[in-house]
N, C-alpha and C. Protein backbone atom coordinates (compact mmCIF):
# COMPACT_ATOMS: atom_id res chain seq x y z
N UNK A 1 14.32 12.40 -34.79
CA UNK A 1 14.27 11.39 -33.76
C UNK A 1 13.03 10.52 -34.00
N UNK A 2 13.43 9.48 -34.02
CA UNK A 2 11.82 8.08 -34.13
C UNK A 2 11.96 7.70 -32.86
N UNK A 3 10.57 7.75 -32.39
CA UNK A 3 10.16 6.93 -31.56
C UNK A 3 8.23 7.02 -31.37
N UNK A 4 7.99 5.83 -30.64
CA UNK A 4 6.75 5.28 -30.83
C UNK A 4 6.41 4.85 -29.72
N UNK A 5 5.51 6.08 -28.95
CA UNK A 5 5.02 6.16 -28.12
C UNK A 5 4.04 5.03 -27.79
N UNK A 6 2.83 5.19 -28.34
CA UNK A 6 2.30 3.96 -28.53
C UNK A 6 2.70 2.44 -28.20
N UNK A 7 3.71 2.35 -29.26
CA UNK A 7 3.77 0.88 -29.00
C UNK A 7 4.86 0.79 -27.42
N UNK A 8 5.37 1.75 -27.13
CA UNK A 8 5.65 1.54 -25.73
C UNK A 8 5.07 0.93 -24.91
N UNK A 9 3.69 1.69 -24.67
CA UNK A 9 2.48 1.74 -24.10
C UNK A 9 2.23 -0.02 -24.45
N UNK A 10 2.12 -0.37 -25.49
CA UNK A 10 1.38 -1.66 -25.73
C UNK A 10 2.17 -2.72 -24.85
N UNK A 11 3.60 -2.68 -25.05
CA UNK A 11 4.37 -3.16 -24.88
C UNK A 11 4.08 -3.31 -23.32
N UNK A 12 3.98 -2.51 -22.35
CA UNK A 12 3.37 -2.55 -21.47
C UNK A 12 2.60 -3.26 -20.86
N UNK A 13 1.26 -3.16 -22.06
CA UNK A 13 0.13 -4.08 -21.51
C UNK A 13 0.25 -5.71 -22.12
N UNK A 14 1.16 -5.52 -22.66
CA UNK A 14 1.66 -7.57 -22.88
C UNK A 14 1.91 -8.04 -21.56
N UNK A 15 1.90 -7.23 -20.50
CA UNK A 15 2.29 -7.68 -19.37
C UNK A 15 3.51 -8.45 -18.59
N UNK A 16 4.23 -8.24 -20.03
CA UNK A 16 6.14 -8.79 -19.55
C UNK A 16 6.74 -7.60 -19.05
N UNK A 17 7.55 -7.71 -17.89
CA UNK A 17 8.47 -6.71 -17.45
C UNK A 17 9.72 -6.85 -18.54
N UNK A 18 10.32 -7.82 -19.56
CA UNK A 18 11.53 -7.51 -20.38
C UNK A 18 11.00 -6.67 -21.25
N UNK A 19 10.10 -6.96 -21.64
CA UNK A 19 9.24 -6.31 -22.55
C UNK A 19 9.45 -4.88 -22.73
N UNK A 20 9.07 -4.72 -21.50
CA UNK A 20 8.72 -3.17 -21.11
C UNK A 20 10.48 -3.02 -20.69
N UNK A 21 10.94 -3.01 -20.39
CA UNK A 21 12.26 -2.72 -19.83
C UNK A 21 13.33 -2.22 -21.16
N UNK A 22 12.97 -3.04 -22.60
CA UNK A 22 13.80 -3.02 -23.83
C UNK A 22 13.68 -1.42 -24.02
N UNK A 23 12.78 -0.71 -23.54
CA UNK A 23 12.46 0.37 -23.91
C UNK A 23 12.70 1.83 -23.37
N UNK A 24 14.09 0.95 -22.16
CA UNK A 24 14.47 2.29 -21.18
C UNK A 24 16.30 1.92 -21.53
N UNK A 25 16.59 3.19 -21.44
CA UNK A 25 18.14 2.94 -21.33
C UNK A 25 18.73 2.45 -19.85
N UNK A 26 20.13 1.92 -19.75
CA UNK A 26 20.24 1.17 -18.74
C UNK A 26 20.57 2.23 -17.48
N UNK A 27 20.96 3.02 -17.70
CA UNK A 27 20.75 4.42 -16.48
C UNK A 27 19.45 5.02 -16.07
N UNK A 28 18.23 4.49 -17.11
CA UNK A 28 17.11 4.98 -16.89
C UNK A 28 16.96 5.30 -14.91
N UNK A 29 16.30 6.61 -15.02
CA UNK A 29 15.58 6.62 -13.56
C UNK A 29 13.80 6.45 -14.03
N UNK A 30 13.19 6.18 -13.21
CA UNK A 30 11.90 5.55 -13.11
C UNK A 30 10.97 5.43 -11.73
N UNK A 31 9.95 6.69 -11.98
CA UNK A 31 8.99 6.79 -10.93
C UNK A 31 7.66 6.81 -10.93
N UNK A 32 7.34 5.86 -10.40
CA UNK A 32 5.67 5.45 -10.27
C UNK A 32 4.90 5.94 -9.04
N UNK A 33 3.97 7.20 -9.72
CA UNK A 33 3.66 7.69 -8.58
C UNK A 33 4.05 8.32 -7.50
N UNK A 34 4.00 8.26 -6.23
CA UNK A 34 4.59 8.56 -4.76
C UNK A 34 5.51 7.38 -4.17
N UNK A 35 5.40 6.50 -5.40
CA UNK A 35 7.09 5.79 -4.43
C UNK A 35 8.47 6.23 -5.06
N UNK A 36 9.19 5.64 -4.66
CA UNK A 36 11.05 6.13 -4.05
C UNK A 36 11.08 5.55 -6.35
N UNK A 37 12.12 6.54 -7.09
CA UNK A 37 12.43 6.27 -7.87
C UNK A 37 13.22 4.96 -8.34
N UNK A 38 12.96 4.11 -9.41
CA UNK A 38 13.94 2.70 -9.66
C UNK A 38 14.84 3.16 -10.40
N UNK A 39 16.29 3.04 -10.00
CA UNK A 39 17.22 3.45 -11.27
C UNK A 39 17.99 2.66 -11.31
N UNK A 40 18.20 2.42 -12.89
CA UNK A 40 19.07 1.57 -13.52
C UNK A 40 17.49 0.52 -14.34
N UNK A 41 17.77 -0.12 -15.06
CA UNK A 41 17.05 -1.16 -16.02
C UNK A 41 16.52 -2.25 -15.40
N UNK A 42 17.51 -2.67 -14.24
CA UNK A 42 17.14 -3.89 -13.41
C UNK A 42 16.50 -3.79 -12.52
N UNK A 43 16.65 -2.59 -11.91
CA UNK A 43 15.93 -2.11 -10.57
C UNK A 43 14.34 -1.77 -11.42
N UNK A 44 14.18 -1.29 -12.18
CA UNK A 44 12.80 -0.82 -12.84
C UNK A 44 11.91 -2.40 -13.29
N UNK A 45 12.94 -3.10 -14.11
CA UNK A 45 12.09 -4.73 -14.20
C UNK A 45 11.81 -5.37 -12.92
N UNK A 46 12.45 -4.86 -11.77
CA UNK A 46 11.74 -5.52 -10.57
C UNK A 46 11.04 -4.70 -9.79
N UNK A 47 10.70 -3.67 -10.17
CA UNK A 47 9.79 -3.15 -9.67
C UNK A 47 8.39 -3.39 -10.17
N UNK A 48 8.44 -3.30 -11.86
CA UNK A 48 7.50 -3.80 -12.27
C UNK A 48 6.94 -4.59 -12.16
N UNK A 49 7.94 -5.87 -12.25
CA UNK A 49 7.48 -7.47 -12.37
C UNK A 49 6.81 -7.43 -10.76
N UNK A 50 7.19 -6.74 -9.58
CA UNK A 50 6.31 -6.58 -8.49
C UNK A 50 5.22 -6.35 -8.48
N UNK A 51 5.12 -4.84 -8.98
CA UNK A 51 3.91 -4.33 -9.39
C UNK A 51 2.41 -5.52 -10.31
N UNK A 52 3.43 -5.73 -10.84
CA UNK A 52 2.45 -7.26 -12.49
C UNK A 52 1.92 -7.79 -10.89
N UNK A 53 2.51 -8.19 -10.01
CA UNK A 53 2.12 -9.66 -9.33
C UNK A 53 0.69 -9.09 -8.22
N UNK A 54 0.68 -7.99 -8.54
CA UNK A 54 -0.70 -7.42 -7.81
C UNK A 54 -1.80 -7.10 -8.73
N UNK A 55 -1.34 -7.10 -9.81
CA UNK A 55 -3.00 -7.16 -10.50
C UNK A 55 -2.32 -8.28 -11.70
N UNK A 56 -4.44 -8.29 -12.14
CA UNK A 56 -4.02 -9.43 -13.58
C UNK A 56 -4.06 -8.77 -14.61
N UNK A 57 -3.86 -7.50 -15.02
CA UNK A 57 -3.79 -6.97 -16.20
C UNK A 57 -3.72 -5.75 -16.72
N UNK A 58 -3.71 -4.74 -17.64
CA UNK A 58 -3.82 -3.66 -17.07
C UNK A 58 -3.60 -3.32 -19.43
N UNK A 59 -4.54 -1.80 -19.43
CA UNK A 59 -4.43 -1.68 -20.38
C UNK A 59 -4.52 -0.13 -20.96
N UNK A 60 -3.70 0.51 -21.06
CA UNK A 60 -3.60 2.14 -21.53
C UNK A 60 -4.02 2.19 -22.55
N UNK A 61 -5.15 3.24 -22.43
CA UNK A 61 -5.66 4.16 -23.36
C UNK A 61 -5.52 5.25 -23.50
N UNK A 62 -4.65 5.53 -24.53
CA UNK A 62 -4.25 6.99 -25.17
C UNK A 62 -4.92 8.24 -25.03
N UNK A 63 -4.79 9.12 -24.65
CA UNK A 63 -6.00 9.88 -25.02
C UNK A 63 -5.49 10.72 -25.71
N UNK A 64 -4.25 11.55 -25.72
CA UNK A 64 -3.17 12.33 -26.31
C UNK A 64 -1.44 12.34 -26.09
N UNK A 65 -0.79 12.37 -26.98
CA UNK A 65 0.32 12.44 -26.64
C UNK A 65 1.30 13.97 -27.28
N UNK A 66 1.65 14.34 -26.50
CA UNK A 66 2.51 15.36 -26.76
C UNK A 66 3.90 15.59 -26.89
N UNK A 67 4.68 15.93 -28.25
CA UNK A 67 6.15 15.37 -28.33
C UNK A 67 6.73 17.38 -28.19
N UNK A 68 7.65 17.06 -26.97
CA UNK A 68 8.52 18.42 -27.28
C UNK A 68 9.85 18.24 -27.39
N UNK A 69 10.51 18.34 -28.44
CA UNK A 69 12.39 18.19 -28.28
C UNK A 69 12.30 16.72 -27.70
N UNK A 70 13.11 16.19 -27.29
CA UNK A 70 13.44 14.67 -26.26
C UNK A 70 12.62 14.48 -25.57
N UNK A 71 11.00 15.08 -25.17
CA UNK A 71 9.98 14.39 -23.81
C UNK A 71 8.84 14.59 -24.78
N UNK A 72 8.17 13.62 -24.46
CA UNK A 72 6.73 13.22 -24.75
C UNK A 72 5.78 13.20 -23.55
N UNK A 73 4.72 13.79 -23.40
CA UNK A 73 4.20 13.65 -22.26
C UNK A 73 2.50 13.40 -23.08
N UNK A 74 2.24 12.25 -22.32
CA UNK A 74 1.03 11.41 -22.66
C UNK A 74 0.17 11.56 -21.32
N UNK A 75 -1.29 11.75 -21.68
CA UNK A 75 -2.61 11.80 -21.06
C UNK A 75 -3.34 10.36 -21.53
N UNK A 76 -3.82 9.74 -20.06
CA UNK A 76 -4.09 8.48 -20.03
C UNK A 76 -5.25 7.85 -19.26
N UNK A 77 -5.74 6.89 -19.79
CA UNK A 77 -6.74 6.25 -18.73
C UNK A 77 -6.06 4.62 -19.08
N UNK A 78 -5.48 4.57 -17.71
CA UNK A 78 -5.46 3.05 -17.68
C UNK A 78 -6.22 2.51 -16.79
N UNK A 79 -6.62 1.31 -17.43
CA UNK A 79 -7.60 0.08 -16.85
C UNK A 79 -6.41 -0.73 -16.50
N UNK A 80 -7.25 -1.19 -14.85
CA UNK A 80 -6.60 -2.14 -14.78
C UNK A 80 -7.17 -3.38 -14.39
N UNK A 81 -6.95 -4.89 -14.31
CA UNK A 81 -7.53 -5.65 -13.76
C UNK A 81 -6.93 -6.14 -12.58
N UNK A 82 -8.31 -6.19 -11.42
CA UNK A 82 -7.79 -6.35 -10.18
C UNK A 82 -7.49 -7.90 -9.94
N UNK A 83 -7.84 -8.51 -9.24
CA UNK A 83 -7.19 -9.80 -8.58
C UNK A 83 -8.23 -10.85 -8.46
N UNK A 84 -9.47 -9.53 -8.11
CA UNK A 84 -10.55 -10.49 -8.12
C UNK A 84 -12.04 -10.46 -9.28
N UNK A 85 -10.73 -9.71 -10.58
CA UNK A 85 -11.14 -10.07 -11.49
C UNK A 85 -12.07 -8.28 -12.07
N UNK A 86 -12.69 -7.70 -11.14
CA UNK A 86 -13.50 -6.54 -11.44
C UNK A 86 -12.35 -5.44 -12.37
N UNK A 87 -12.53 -4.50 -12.75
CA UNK A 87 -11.89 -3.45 -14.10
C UNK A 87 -11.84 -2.15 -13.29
N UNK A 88 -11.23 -1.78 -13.11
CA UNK A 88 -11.32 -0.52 -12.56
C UNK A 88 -9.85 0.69 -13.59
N UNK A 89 -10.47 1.75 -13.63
CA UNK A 89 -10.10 2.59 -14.55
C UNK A 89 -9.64 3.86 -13.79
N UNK A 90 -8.70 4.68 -14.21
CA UNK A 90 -7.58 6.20 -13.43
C UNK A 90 -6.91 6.44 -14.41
N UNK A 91 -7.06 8.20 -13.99
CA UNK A 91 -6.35 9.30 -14.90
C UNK A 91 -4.64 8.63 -14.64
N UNK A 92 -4.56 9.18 -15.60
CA UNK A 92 -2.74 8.78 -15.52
C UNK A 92 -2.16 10.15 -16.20
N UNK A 93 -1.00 10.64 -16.03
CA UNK A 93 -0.24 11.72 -17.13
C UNK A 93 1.59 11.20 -16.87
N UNK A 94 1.97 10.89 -17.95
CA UNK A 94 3.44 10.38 -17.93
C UNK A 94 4.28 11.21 -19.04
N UNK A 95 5.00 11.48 -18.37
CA UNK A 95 6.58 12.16 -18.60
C UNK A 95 7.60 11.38 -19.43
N UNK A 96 8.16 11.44 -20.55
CA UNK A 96 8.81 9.92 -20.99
C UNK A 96 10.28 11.26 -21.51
N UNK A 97 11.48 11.08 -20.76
CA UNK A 97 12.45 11.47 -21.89
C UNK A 97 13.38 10.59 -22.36
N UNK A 98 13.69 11.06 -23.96
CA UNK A 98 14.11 10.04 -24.38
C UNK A 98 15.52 10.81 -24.66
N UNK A 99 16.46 9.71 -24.43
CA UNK A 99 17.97 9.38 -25.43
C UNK A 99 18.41 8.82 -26.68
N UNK A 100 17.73 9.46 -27.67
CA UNK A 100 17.04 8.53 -28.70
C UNK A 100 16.09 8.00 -29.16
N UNK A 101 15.94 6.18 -29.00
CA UNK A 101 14.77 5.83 -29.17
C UNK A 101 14.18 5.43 -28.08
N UNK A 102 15.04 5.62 -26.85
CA UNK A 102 15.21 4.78 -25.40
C UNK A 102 14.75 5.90 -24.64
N UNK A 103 13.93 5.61 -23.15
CA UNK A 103 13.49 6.80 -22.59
C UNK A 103 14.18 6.28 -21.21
N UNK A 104 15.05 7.56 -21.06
CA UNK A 104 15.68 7.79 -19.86
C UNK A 104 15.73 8.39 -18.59
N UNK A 105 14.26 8.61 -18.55
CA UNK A 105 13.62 9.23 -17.72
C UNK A 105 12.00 9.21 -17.40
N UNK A 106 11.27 8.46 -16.48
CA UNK A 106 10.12 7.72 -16.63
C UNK A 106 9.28 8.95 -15.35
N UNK A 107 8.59 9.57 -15.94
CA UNK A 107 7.38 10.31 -14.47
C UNK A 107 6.18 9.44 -14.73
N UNK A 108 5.66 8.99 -13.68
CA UNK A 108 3.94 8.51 -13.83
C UNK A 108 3.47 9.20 -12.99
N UNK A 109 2.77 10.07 -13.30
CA UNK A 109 1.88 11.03 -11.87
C UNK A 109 0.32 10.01 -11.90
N UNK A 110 0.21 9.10 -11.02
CA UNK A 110 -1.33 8.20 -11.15
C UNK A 110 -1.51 7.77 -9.25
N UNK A 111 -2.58 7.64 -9.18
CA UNK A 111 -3.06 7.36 -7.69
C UNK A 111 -3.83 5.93 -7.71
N UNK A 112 -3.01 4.71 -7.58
CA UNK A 112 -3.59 3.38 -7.77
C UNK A 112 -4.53 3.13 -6.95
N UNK A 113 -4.90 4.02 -5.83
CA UNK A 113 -5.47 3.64 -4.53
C UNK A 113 -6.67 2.80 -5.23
N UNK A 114 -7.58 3.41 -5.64
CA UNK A 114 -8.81 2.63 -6.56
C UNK A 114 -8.33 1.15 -6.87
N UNK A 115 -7.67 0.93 -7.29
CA UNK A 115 -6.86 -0.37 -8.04
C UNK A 115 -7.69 -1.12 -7.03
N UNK A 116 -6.91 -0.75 -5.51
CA UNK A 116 -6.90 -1.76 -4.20
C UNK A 116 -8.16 -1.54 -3.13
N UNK A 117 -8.39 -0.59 -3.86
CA UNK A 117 -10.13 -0.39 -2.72
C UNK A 117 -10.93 -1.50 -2.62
């Protein structure tokens, strides 16, 4: 199985929701945190593209990634940029399973509260 964790991740911080979306299958389920799961491809690009419209940027740093059978589970510090410009940084740990090269199953265990303090 190929796939490239990483450039997921990058893909991400280009800050396009298609972007990021090419990279889930169209049944994908998808959960950020403590809100209600997005399922399906379309429901997840608008969640995101929501999410984009509250900060200006945001950028994952790897710290490890771990591949078992079909799930990868990655340890993270993403930065993000707030609105009014300051950087603020949180643990992240994400769940990715894949159907291939496509991940069909999205966990983000992260607490944005900081983001918005």
């Amino acid at each position: 199985m190929s796939r490239n964790t990483p450039a997921i991740f990058a893909d991400i911080d280009a800050f396009d929701p298609d972007k990021f979306v090419a990279h889930l299958t169209e049944d994908v389920t998808f959960r950020f945190g403590n809100a209600e799961p997005a399922v399906g491809r379309a429901a997840v690009r608008e969640a995101v593209a929501g999410f984009f419209s509250t900060i200006d940027g945001l950028t994952h740093h790897l710290l490890s990634v771990w591949d078992v059978g079909d799930i990868s589970i990655a340890q993270i510090n993403v930065e993000y940029v707030r609105k009014d410009g300051k950087h603020v940084t949180v643990p992240n740990a994400d769940i990715l399973t894949f159907d291939g090269d496509l991940v069909s199953n999205w966990q983000i265990y992260i607490d944005v509260a900081p983001v918005y303090a």
